[in-house]
Protein backbone atom coordinates (compact mmCIF):
# COMPACT_ATOMS: atom_id res chain seq x y z
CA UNK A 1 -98.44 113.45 60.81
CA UNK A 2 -101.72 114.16 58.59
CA UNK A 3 -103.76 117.16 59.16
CA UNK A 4 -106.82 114.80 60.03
CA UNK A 5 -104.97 113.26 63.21
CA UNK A 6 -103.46 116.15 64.05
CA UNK A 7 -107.11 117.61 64.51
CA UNK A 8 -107.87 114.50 66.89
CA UNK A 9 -104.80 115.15 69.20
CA UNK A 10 -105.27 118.89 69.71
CA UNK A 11 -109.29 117.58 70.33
CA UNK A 12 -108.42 115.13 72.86
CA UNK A 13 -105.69 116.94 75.04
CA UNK A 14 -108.20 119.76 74.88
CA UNK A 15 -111.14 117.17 76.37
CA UNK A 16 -108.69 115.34 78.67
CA UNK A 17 -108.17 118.15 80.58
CA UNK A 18 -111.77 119.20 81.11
CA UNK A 19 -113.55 117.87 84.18
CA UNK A 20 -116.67 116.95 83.03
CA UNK A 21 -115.82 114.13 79.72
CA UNK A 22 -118.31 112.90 78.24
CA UNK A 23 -118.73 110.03 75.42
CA UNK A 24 -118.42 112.76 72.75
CA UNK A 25 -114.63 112.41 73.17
CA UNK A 26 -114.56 110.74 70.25
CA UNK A 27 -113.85 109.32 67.66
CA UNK A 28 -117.31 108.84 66.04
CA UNK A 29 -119.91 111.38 66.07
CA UNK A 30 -123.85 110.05 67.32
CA UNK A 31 -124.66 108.74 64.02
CA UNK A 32 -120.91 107.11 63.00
CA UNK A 33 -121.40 105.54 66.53
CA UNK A 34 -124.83 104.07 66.06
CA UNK A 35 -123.72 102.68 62.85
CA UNK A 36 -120.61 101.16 63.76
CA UNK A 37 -122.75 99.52 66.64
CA UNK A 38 -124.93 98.11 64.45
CA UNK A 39 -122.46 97.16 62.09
CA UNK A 40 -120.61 95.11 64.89
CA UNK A 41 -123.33 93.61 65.84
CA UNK A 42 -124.22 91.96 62.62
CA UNK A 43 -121.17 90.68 62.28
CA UNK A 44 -120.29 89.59 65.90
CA UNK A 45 -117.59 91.99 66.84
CA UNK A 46 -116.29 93.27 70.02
CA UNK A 47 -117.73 95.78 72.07
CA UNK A 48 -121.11 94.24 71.20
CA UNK A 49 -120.30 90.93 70.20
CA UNK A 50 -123.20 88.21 70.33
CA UNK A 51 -126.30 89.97 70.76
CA UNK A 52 -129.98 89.71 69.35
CA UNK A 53 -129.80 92.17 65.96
CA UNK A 54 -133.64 93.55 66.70
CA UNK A 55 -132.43 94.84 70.31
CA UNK A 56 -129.44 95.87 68.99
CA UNK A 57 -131.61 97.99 66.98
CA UNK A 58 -134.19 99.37 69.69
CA UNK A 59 -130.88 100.49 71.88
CA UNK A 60 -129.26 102.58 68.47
CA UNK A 61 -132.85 103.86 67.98
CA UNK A 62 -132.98 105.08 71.56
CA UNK A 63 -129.60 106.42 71.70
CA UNK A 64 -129.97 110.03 71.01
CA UNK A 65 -127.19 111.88 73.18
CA UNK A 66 -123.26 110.69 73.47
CA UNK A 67 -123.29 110.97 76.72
CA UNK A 68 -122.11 108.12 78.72
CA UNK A 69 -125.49 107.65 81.09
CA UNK A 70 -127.30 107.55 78.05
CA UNK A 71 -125.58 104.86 76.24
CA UNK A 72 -125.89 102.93 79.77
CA UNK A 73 -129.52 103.49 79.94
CA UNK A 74 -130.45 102.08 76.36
CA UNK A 75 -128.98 98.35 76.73
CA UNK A 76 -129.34 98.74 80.46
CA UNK A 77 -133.34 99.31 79.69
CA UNK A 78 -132.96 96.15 77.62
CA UNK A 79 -130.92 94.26 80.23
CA UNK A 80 -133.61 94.85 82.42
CA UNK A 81 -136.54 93.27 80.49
CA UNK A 82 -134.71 89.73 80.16
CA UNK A 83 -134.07 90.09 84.10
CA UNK A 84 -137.75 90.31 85.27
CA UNK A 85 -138.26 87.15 82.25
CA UNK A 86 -135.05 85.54 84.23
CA UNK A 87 -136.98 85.87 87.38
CA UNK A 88 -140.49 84.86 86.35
CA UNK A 89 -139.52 82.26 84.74
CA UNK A 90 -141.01 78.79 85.13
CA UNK A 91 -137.73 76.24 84.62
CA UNK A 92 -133.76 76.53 85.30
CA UNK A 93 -133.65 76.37 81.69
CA UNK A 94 -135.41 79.64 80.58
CA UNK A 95 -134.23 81.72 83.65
CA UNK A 96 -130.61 80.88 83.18
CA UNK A 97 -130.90 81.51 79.30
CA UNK A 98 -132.56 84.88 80.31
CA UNK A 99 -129.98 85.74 82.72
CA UNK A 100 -127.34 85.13 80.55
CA UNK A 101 -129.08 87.98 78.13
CA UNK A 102 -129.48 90.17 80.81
CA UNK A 103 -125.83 90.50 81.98
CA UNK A 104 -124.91 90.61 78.02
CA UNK A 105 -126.66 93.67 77.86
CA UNK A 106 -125.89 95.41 80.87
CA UNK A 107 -121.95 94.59 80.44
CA UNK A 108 -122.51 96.29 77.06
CA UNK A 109 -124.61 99.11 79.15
CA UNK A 110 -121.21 99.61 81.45
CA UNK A 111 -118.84 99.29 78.31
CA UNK A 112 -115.69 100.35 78.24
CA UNK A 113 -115.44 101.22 81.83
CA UNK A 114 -117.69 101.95 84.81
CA UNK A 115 -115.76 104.33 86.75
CA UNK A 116 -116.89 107.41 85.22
CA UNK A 117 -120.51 107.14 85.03
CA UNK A 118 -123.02 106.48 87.56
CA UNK A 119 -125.64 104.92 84.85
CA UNK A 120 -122.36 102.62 83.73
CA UNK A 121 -121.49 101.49 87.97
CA UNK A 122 -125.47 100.48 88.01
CA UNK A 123 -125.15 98.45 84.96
CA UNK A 124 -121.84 96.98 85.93
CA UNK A 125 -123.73 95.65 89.38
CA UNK A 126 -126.84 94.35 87.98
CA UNK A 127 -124.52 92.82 85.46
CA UNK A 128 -122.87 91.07 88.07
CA UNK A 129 -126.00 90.17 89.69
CA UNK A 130 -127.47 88.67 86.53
CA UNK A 131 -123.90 86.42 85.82
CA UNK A 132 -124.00 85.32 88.88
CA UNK A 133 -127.90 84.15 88.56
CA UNK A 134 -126.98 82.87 85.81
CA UNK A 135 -123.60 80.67 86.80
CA UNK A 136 -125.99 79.46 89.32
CA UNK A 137 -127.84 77.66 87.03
CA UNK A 138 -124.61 75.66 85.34
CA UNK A 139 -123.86 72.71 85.22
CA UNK A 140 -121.10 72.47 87.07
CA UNK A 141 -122.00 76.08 88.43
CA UNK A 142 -119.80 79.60 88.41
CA UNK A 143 -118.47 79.93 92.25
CA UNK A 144 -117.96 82.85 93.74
CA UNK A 145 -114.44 82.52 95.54
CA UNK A 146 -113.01 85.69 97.86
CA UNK A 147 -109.44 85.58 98.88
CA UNK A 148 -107.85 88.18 100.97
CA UNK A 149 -105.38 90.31 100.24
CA UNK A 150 -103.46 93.33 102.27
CA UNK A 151 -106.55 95.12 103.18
CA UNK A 152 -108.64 94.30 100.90
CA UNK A 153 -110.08 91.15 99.27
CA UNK A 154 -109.85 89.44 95.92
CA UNK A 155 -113.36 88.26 94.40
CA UNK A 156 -112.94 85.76 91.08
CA UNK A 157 -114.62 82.72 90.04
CA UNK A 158 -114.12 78.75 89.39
CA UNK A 159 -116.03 76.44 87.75
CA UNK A 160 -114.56 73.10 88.14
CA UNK A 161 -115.52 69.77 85.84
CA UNK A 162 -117.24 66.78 87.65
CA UNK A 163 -113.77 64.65 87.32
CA UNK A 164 -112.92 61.57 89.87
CA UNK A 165 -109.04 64.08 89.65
CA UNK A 166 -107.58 66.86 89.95
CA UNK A 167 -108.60 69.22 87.43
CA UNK A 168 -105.88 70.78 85.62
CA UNK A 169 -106.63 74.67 85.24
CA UNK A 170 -106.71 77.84 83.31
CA UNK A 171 -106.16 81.01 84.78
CA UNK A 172 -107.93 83.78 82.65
CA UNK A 173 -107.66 86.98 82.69
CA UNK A 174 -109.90 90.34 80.87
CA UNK A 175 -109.01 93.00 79.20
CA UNK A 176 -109.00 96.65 79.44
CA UNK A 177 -112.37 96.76 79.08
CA UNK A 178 -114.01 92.99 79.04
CA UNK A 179 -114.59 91.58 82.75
CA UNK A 180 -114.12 88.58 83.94
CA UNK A 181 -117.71 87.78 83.65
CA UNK A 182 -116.88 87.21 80.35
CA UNK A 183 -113.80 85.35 80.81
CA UNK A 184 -116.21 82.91 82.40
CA UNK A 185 -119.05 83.24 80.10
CA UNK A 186 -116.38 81.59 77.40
CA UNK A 187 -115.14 78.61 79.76
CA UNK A 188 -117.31 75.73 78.63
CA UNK A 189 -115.13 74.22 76.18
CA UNK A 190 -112.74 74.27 78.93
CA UNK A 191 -114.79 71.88 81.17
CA UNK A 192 -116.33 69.88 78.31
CA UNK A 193 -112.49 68.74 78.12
CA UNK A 194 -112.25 68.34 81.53
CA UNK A 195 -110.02 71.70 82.62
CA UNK A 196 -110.96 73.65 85.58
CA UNK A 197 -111.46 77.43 84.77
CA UNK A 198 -110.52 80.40 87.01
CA UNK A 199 -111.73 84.39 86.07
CA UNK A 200 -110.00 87.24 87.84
CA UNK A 201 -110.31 90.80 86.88
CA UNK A 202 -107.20 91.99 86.02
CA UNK A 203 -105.31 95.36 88.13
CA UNK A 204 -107.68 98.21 87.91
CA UNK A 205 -110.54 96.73 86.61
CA UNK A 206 -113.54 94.97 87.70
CA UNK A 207 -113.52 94.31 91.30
CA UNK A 208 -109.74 94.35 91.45
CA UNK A 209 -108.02 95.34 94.70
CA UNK A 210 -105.29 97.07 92.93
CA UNK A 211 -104.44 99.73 90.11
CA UNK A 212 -102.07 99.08 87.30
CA UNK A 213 -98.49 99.52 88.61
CA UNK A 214 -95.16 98.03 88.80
CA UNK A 215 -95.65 95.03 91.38
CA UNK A 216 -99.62 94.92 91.20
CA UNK A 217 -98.98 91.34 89.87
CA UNK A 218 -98.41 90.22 93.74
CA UNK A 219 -102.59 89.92 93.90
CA UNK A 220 -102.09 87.49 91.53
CA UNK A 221 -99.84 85.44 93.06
CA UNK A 222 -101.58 85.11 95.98
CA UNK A 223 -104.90 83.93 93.92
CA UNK A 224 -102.39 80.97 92.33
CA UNK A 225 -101.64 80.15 96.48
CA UNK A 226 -105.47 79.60 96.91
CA UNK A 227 -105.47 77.48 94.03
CA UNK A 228 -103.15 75.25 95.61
CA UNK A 229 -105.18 75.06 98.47
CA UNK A 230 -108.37 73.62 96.55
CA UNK A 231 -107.96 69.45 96.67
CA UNK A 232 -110.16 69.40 93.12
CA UNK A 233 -107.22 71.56 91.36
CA UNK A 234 -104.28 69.78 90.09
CA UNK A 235 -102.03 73.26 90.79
CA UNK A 236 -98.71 71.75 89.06
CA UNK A 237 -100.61 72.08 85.86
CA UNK A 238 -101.98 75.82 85.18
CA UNK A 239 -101.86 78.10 82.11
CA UNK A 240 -102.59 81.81 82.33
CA UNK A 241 -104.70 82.60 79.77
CA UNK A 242 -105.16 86.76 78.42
CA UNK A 243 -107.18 88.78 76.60
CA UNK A 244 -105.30 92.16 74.90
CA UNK A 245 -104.21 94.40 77.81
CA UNK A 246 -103.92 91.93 80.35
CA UNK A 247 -101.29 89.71 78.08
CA UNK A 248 -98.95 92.34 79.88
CA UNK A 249 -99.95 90.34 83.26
CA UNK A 250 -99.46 87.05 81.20
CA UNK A 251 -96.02 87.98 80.13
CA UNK A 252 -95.33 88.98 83.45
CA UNK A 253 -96.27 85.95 85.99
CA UNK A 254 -94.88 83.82 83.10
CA UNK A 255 -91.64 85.51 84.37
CA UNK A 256 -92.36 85.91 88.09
CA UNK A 257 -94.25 82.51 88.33
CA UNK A 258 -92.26 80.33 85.86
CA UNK A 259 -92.26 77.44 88.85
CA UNK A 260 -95.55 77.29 88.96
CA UNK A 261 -97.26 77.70 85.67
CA UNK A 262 -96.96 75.33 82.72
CA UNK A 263 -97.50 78.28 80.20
CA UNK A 264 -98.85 81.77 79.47
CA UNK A 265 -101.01 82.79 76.44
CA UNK A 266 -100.25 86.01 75.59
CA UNK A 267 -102.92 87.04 73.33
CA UNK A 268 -102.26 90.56 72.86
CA UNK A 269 -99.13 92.10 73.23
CA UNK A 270 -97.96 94.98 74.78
CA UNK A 271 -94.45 94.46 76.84
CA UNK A 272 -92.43 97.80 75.86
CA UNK A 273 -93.64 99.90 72.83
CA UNK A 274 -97.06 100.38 74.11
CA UNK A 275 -95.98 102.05 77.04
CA UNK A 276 -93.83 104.99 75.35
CA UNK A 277 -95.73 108.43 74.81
CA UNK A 278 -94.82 108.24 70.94
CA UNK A 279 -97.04 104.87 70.74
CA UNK A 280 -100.06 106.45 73.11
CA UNK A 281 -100.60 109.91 71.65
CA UNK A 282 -101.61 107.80 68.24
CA UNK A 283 -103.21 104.55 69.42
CA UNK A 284 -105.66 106.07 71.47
CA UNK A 285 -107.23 107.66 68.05
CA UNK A 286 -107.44 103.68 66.99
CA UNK A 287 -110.68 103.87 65.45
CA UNK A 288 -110.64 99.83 66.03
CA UNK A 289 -111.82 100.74 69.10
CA UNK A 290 -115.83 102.12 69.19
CA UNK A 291 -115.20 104.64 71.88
CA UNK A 292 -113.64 106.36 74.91
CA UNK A 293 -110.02 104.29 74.81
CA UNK A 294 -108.25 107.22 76.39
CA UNK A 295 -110.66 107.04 79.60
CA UNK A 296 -110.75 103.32 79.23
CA UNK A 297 -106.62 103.17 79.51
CA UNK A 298 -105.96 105.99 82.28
CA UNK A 299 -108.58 105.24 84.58
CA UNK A 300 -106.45 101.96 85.12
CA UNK A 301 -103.48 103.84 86.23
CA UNK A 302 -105.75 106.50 88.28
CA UNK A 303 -104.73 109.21 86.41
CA UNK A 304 -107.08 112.15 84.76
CA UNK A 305 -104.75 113.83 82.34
CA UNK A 306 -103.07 113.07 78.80
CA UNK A 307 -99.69 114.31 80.82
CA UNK A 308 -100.42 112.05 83.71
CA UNK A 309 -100.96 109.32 81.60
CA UNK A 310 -97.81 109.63 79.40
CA UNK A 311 -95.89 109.96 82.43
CA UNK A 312 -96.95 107.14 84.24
CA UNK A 313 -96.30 103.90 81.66
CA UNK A 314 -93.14 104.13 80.76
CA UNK A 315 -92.10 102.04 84.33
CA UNK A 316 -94.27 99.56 83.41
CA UNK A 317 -91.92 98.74 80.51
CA UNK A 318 -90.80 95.02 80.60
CA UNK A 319 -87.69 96.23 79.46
CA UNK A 320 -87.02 98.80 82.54
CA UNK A 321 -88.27 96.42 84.86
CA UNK A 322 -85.72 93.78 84.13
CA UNK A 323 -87.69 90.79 83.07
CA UNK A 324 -87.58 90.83 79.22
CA UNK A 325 -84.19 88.89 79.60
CA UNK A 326 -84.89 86.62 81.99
CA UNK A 327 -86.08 82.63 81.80
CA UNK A 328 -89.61 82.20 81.59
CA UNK A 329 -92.80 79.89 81.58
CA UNK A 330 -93.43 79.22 77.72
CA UNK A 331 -95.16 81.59 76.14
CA UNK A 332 -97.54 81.80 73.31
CA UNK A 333 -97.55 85.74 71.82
CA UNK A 334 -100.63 86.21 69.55
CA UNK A 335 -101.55 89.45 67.39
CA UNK A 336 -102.28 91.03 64.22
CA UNK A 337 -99.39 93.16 62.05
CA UNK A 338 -102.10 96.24 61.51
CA UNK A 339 -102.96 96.12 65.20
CA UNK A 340 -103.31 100.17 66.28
CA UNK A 341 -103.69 99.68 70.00
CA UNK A 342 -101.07 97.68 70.67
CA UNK A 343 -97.64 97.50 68.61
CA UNK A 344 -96.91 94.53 67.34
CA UNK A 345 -93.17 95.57 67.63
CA UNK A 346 -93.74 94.26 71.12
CA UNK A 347 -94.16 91.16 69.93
CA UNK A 348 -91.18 90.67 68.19
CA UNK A 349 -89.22 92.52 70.70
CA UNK A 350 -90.55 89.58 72.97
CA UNK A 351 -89.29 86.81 70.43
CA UNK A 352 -85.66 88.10 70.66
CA UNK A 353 -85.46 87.89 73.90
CA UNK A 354 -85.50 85.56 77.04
CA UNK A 355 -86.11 81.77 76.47
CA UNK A 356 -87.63 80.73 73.41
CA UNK A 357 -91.39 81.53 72.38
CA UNK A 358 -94.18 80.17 69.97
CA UNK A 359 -95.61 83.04 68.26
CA UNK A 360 -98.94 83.54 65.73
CA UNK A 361 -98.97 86.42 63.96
CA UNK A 362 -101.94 87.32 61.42
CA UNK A 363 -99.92 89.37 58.52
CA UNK A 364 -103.76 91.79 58.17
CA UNK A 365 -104.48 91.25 61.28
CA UNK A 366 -105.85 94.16 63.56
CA UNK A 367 -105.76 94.05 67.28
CA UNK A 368 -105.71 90.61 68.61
CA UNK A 369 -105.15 89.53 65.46
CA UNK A 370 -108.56 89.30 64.21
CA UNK A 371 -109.41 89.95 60.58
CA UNK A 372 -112.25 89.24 58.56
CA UNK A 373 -111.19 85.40 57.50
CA UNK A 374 -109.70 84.83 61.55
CA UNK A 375 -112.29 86.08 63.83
CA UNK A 376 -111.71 86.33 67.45
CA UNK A 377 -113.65 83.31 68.02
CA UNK A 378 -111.73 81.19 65.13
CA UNK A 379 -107.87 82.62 66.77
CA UNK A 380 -109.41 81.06 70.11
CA UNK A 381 -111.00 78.10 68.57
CA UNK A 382 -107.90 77.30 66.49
CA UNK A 383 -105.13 78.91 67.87
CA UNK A 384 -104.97 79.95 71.65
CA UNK A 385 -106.77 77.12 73.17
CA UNK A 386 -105.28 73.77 71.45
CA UNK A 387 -101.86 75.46 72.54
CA UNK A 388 -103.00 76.24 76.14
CA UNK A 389 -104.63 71.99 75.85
CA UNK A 390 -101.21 70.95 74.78
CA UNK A 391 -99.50 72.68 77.08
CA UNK A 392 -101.82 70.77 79.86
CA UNK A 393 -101.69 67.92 78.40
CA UNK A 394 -105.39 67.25 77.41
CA UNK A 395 -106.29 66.05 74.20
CA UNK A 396 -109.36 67.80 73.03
CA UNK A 397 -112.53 66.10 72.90
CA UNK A 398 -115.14 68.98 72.15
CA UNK A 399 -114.82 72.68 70.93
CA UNK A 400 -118.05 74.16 72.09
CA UNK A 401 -119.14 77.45 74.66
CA UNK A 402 -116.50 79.77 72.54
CA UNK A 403 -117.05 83.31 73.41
CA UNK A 404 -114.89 86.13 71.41
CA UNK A 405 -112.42 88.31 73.72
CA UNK A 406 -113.05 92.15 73.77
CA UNK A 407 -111.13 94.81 73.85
C-alpha cells in the first residue's frame, strides 16, 4: 500500500470514530471540492448531474466551510428561489418546469445522505415536496402509492401510460445515495413506449421502512403483491431495474422472485467482494466519489464506526447467503473494469455461477461503467433499457426523458 493511502486510512478511522463528522472527512479539501463540483457539472456527471452552469457557480462561490449544513444551505438557497417561481407561476407549464429545478437542487442540497445533517433532512423534504409538485403536473402524473408493511408503511411511486392494457412495468430502484425521486425523474422514455414505471427507495434509504440486512428484501416483495393488485399493471411482465448499490437488491429478488419477474438489470455490481473488509478499507477512499462515501455506506447498515461497518457486510455476501448458485430471473450485470467502489470481480464471480447471464462490461470503465466515450446516460440509452424492452417485449418507439443514475 502507498504512503499516500495509507495517510487516508489512518485519517478516516481517526474521523470515524469521532462523534461530531463533518464533510471535511474527505477526500477533497474546500477548494478540490468546489472544483470537482464545477467540473461535474460542466460535463453532466453524478452527484450534480444536469444543472444550470451559472447556479452551479453561485452555490461553489457561496460554499465557504465543508461542513455538511453548509453545503445544504448553498443549493438549498437556490432550490428555494425556483420554488417561490414554481408557485407564482402563471401556467402548468412554467410551475412544473420550476419545480422540477427546485427538487434538482435541493436533492443535490441533501446529497449523499440526509441522516446526518439537519440542513440535509430539510432539503431532502422540500425536495420531496417540490417532486411531488412537480409529478403533479405530468402527463400521465407521478402517484403517490403507500403500502403497509409490519409496522410501518412503504411510500413509492407509479406513473402509468394512458394504454386501453395492461401496462407492462419496471420496477426501479436508487442507489446509495440517488432517491427514488430520481428514479422517477428518468421514467419518461419508459411511458413514451408504453411501460408503466414504479420508484421505491431501496433498504435504508429514502423513506424506506427498513435498514440494509439479510432478509430486508421481504419489503420488496410485498410492493410486487400491490402491483398485482392494480388492474392497469400487467404483473406477469416486470423487470427490476438498479442503479449501483441497489443492483445487490436486483440480484437478489431476481433469485427470491424468479416466478414473478421477467428480468433484473443489475447495473452495478456488488454480490460478494464488496462486502469483505479488504475491498471497504480501500473503496471508500474512491475519489470517483465527490464526498462522504464512508457515511453514505454505514448509515445504511446503522452503524457509526469503521469496525462496525467491517463487521456487519460480510452476511450480506450472496455467497454466504446461499443464492449465488441457485436458478434465477435473467439477469443483465453492467459495470466498468476500473470501477473503485464496487469490484468488478463481483461481476464475474456472478457469470460463473447460477443460470446463465448477459453481461456488459466497459474495459475503462469506472463505476457503473461510465467513461468519457459511454456516459451514464448513453449505458442507459444504449445498453440497460433496450435489454430491460426486450425482455418485456416492447419494441421501442422513442428514446427521450433519459436521466443519468448517481451514485
Amino acid at each position: 500500500m502507498n504512503t499516500r493511502l495509507s495517510t487516508l486510512l489512518i485519517v478516516t478511522l481517526a474521523l470515524v470514530g469521532s462523534a461530531a463528522w463533518g464533510q471535511s472527512w474527505g477526500p477533497r479539501s474546500l477548494e478540490e471540492l468546489k472544483e470537482e463540483t464545477l467540473d461535474r457539472a460542466r460535463n453532466g456527471e453524478g452527484p450534480i448531474g444536469r444543472v444550470k452552469m451559472a447556479d452551479a457557480e453561485r452555490a461553489m462561490a457561496n460554499l465557504h466551510t465543508l461542513e455538511r449544513d453548509d453545503w445544504a444551505g448553498v443549493w438549498s438557497d437556490i432550490g428555494e428561489e425556483y420554488l417561490a417561481r414554481a408557485k407564482a407561476a402563471r401556467s402548468d407549464d412554467a410551475a412544473r418546469d420550476n419545480y422540477y429545478w427546485a427538487w434538482r437542487y435541493f436533492d443535490i442540497g441533501r446529497w449523499p445522505t440526509e441522516k446526518h445533517s439537519e440542513g440535509k433532512r430539510r432539503a431532502y423534504d422540500h425536495g420531496r415536496e417540490a417532486f411531488i409538485a412537480y409529478g403533479q403536473l405530468l402527463d400521465p402524473p407521478v402517484e403517490v402509492v403507500t403500502i403497509p408493511f409490519e409496522d410501518s408503511e412503504i411510500v413509492a411511486y407509479l406513473r402509468v401510460p394512458d394504454l386501453e392494457s395492461p401496462a407492462p412495468l419496471v420496477f426501479g430502484m436508487n442507489g446509495l445515495d440517488s432517491r427514488k425521486e430520481g428514479v422517477m425523474a428518468g421514467s419518461q422514455n419508459y411511458i413514451d413506449n408504453g411501460i408503466a414505471a414504479f420508484a421505491i427507495d431501496m433498504p435504508g434509504t429514502g423513506q424506506a421502512p427498513l435498514l440494509i440486512d439479510v432478509g430486508s428484501e421481504r419489503y420488496l416483495s410485498v410492493a410486487l403483491d400491490y402491483l398485482e393488485t392494480r388492474p392497469e399493471i400487467d404483473a406477469s411482465r416486470i423487470v427490476v431495474q438498479s442503479r449501483s448499490w441497489s443492483g445487490y437488491w436486483a440480484a437478489v429478488l431476481a433469485y427470491t422472485e424468479r416466478d414473478r419477474l421477467l428480468g433484473a438489470a443489475v447495473h452495478g455490481v456488488g454480490v460478494h467482494h464488496y462486502f469483505q473488509p479488504e475491498w471497504q478499507k480501500v473503496a471508500v477512499n474512491s475519489l470517483e466519489y465527490l464526498f462522504d462515501l464512508f457515511p453514505a455506506r454505514s448509515v445504511v447498515y446503522g452503524v457509526d464506526t469503521m469496525e462496525d461497518f467491517l463487521a456487519y457486510g460480510p452476511r450480506l455476501s450472496l455467497v454466504e447467503r446461499g443464492l449465488i448458485d441457485q436458478p434465477s430471473a435473467p439477469m443483465l450485470l453492467v459495470n466498468g473494469e476500473q470501477d473503485t467502489q464496487q469490484p468488478i470481480a463481483d461481476l464475474y464471480l456472478m457469470m460463473k455461477h447460477g443460470d446463465p447471464k448477459t453481461a456488459w462490461v466497459n474495459p475503462v470503465g469506472g463505476h457503473m461503467g461510465r467513461s468519457e466515450e459511454w456516459p451514464g446516460g448513453r449505458i442507459q440509452r444504449d445498453v440497460v433499457q433496450p435489454w430491460i424492452m426486450r425482455q418485456l417485449g416492447v419494441e421501442p418507439k422513442s428514446r427521450s426523458g433519459m436521466v443519468e443514475a448517481r451514485e
